[in-house]
Protein backbone atom coordinates (compact mmCIF):
# COMPACT_ATOMS: atom_id res chain seq x y z
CA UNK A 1 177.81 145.22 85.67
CA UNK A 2 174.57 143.48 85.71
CA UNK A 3 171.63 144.12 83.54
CA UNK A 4 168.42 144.18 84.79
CA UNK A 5 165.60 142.33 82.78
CA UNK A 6 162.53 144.15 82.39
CA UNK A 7 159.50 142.35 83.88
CA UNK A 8 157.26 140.70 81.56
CA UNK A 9 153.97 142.66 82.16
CA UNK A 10 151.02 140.66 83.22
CA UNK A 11 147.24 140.78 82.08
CA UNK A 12 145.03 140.76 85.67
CA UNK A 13 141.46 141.30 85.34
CA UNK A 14 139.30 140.41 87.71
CA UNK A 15 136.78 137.39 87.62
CA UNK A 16 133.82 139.79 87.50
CA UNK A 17 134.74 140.88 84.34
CA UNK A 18 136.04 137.57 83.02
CA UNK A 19 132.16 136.47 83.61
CA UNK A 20 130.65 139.21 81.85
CA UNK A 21 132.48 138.74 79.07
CA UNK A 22 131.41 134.84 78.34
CA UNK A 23 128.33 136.48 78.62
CA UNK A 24 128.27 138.59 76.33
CA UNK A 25 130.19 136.09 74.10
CA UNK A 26 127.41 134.07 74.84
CA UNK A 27 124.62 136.68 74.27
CA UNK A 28 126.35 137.63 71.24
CA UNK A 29 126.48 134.05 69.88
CA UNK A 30 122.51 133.55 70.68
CA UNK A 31 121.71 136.60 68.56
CA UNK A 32 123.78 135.64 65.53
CA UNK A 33 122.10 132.42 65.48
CA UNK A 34 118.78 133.65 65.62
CA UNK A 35 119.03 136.74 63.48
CA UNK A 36 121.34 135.02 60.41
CA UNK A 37 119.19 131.49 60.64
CA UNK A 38 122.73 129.76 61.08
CA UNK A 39 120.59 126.29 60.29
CA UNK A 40 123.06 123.82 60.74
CA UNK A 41 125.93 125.85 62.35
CA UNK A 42 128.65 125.07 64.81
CA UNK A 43 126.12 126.78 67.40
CA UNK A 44 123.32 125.01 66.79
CA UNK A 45 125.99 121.73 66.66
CA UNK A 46 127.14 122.60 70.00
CA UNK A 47 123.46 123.06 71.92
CA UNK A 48 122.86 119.53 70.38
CA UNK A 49 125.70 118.08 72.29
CA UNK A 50 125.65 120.49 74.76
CA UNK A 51 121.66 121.26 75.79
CA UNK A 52 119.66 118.42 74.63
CA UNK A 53 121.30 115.64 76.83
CA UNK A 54 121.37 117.49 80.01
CA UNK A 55 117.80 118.25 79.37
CA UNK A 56 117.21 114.92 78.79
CA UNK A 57 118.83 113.83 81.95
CA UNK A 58 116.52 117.13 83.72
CA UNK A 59 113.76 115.47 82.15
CA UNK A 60 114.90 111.64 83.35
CA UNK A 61 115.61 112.87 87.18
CA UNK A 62 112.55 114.82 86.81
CA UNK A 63 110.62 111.96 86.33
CA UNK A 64 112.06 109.22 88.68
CA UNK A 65 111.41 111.87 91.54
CA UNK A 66 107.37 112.07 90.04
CA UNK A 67 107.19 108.41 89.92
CA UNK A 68 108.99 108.18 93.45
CA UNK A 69 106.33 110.42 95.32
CA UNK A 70 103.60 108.50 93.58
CA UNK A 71 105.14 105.30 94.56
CA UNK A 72 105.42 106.59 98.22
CA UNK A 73 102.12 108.06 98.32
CA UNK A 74 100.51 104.75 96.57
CA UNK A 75 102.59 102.92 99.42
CA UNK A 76 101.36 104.62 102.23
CA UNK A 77 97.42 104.65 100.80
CA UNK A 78 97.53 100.63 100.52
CA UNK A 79 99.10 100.32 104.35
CA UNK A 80 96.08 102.32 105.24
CA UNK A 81 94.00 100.41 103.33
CA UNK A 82 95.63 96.95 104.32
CA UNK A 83 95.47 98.33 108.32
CA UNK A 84 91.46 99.09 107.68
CA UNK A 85 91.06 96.08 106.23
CA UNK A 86 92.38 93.86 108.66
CA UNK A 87 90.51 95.72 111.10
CA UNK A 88 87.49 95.07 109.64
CA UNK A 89 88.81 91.41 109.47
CA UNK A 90 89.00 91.54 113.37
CA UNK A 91 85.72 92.86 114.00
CA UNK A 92 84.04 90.15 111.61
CA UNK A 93 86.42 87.59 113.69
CA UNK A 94 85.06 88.35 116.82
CA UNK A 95 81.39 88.18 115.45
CA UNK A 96 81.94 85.20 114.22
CA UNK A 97 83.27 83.36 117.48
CA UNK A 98 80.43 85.45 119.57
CA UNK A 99 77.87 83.65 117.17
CA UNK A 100 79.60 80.34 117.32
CA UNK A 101 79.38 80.48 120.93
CA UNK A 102 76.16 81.63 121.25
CA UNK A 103 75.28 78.71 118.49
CA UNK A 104 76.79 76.73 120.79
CA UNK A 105 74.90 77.45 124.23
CA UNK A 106 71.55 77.47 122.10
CA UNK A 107 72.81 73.99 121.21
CA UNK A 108 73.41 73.19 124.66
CA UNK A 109 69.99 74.66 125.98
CA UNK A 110 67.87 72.57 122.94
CA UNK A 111 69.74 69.75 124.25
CA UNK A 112 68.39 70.35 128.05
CA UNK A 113 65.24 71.38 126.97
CA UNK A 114 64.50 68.08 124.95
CA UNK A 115 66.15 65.96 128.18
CA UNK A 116 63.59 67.63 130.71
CA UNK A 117 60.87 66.91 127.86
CA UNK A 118 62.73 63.23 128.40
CA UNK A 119 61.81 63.09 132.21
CA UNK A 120 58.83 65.60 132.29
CA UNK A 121 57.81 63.70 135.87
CA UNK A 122 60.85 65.14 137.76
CA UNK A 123 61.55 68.88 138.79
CA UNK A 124 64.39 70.29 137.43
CA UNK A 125 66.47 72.95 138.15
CA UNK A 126 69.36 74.52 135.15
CA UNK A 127 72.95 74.85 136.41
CA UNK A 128 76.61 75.85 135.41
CA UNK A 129 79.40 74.00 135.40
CA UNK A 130 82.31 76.41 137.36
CA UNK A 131 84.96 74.09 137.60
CA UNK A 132 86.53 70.48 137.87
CA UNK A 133 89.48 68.26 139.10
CA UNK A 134 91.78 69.88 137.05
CA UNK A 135 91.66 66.36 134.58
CA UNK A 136 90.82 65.65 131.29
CA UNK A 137 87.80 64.34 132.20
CA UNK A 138 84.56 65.52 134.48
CA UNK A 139 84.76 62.84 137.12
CA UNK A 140 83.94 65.32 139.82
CA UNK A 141 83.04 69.40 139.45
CA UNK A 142 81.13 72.11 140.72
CA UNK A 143 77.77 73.79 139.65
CA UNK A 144 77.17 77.34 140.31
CA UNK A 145 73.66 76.22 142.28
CA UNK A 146 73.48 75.20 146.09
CA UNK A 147 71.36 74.78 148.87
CA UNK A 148 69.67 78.02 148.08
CA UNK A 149 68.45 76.92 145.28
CA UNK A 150 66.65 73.53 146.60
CA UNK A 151 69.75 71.16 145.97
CA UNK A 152 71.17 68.24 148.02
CA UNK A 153 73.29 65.55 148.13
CA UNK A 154 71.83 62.55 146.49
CA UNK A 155 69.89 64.63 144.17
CA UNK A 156 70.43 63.03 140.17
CA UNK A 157 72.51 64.88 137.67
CA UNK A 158 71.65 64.40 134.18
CA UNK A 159 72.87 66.37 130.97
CA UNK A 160 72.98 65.56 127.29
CA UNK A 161 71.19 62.59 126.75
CA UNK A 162 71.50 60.95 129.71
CA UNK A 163 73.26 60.65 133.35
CA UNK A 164 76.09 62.50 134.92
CA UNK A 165 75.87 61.60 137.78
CA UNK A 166 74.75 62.32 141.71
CA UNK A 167 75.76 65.50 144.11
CA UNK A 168 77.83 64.92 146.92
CA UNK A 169 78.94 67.97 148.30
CA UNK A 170 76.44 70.99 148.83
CA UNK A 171 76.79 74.45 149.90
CA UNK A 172 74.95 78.10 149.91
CA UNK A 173 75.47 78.71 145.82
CA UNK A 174 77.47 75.56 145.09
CA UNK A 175 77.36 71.78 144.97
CA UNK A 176 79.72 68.89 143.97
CA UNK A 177 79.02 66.44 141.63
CA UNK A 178 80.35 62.85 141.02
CA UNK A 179 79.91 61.51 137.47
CA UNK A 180 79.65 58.18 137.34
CA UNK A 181 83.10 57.65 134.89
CA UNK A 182 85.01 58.43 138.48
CA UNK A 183 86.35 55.56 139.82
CA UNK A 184 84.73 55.54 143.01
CA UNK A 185 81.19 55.49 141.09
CA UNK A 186 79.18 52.22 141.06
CA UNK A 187 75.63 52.43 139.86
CA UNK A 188 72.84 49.74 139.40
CA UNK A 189 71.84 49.28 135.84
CA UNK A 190 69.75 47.17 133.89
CA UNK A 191 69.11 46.40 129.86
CA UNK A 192 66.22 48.27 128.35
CA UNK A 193 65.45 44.94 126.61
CA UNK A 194 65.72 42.31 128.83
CA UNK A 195 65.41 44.34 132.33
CA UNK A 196 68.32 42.26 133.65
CA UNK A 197 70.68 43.77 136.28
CA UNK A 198 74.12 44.70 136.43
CA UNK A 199 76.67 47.30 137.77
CA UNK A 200 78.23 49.87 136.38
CA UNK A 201 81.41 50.90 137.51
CA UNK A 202 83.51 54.28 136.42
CA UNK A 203 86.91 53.83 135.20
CA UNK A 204 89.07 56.52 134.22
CA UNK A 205 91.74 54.88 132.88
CA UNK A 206 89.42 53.14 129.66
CA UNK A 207 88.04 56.38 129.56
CA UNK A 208 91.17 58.00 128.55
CA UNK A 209 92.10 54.75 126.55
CA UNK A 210 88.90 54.54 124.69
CA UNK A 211 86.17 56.15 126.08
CA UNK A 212 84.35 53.74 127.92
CA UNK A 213 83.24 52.69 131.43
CA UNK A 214 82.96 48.58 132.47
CA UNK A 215 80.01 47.02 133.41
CA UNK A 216 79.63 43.71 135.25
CA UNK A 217 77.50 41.06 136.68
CA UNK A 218 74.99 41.37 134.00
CA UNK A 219 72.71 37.82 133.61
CA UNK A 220 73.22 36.59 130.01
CA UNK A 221 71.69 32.98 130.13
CA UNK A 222 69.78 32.97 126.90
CA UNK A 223 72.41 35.47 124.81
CA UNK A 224 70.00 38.09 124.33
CA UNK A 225 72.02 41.05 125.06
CA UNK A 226 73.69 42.20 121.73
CA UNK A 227 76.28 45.36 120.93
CA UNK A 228 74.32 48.56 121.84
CA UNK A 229 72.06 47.33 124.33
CA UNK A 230 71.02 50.54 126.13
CA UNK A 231 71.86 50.97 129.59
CA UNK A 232 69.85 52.95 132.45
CA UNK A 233 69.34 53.15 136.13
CA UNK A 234 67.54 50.01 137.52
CA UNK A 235 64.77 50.55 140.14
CA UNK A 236 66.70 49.09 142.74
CA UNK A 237 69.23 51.36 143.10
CA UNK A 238 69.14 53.34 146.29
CA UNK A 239 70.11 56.43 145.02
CA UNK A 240 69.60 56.83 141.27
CA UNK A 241 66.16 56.94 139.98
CA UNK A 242 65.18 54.73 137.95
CA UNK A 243 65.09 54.59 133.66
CA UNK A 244 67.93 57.18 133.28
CA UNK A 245 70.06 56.27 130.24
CA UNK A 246 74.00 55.63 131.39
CA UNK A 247 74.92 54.45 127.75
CA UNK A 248 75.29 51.90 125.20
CA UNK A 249 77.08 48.25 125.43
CA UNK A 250 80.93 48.46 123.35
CA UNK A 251 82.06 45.30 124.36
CA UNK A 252 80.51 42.08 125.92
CA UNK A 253 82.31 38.55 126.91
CA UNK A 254 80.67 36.02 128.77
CA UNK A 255 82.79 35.52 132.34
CA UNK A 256 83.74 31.86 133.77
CA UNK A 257 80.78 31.12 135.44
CA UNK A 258 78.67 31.18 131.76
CA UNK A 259 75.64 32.56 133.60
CA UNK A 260 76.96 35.99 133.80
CA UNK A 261 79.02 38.91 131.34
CA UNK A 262 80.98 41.84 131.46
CA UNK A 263 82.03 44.24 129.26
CA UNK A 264 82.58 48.20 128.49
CA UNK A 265 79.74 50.70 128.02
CA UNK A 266 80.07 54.39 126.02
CA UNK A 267 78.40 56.90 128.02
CA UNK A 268 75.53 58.63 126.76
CA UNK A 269 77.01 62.22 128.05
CA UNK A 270 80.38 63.51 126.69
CA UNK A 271 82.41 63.86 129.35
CA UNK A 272 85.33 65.84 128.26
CA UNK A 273 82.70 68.88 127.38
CA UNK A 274 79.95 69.71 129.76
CA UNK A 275 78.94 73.11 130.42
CA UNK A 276 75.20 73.46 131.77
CA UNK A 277 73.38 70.38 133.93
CA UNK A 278 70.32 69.59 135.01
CA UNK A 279 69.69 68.41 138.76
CA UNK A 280 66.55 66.77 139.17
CA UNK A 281 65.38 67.91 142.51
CA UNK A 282 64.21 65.03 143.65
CA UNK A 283 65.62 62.37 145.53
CA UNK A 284 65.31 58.49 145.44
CA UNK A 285 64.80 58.09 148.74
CA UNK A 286 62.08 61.00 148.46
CA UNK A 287 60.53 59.51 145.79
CA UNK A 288 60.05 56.16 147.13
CA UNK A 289 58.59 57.51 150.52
């Protein structure tokens, strides 16, 4: 016969209750410790271990957040202030290159002024350069002034300090111009000194080599011609009018014959930067008659 065992009775209460009473253990615990002053206690021992360092932690996250959304906001106020001040950088940038460039036409226009005050005799008239051959140099270009404004061909081109060089081409608002570094320029020259003769010739290769044209035939019996002689237009040529500068004497070697030299000559007009002209509206045939 077999015995049942009586089943061992279990405690279930539910976890409602189970809270409120660590509550009230809790409560109960609080009040002691106030009312009885339990200085020193096991309560006051366990808050210490218990409280204080997750407060301190509170207090630690607490603070990295604070410092975090200053940090943030500090960020975001200096990108604003670095993006309005390299604005302002931009704007003081473009001043700056819209005075250099007017510095540098007023430059350009004092420079044509105090040429025409150089050849006061001849009409002049102002003119742009629009374009060239696409080189390094301005052996032939365009002006933004033509026929309707009284040019021709044959009419003198001077900028700088001295001679470009002569018009070939002309039409309605345009006209072409030949400087004399091209290499089919020839031009008759003479010293300033001496008043002898020679030619000029253009030469673009000892331009780009070292920025000079050639000069030849020039009578040197007697040695007087020294390093930066100046060279202008002679008043024999048939097309250039007469006492324009061309440039200075580089070079200068006496050729076989020993009555005559040759040499290189630096122009007195920069040829790798002309913007504004002047063409003297006047021809040498003109001029002559």
């Amino acid at each position: 016969m077999k015995v049942r065992r009586k089943p061992k009775s279990k405690l279930n209460l539910p976890t409602r209750y189970v809270l409120l009473i660590l509550t009230g253990v809790c409560v109960l615990a609080l009040f002691l410790s106030f009312t009885l002053n339990l200085n020193g206690g096991p309560l006051k021992t366990v808050a210490g271990y218990v409280f204080v360092p997750m407060q301190r932690g509170i207090n630690t996250l607490g603070s990295w957040i604070s410092d975090s959304v200053e940090g943030f906001q500090s960020k975001q106020e200096l990108l604003a202030e670095n993006e309005a001040l390299q604005s302002r950088v931009d704007e003081l940038t473009t001043e700056l290159n819209t005075l250099r460039l007017e510095q540098y036409e007023l430059d350009n226009l004092r420079e044509l002024f105090e040429l025409d005050q150089k050849y006061p005799s001849y009409e002049k008239v102002g003119a742009r350069v629009i374009s060239n051959d696409g080189g390094n140099w301005f052996s032939t270009f365009l002006i933004d002034k033509g026929e309707n404004d009284g040019i021709e061909v044959d009419m003198n081109v001077i900028a700088g300090s001295g001679l470009v060089g002569i018009v070939v081409d002309v039409g309605p608002n345009y006209a072409k111009v030949r400087s004399i570094i091209d290499d089919t320029s020839s031009v008759s020259a003479s010293t300033v000194t001496t008043a002898d003769y020679c030619i000029v010739n253009g030469n673009l290769e000892t331009m780009n080599e070292q920025q000079v044209i050639e000069f030849s035939n020039l009578n040197n019996e007697e040695s007087a011609i020294e390093i930066g002689e100046q060279i202008v237009t002679s008043n024999i040529s048939d097309k250039y009018l007469p006492g324009i500068l061309i440039g200075y004497i580089q070079t200068l070697q006496q050729n076989a014959n020993n009555l005559t030299c040759s040499g290189t000559i630096t122009p007195a007009v920069d040829f790798e930067h002309l913007d504004e002209v002047l063409v003297i509206l006047e021809k040498k045939q003109t001029a002559q008659e």
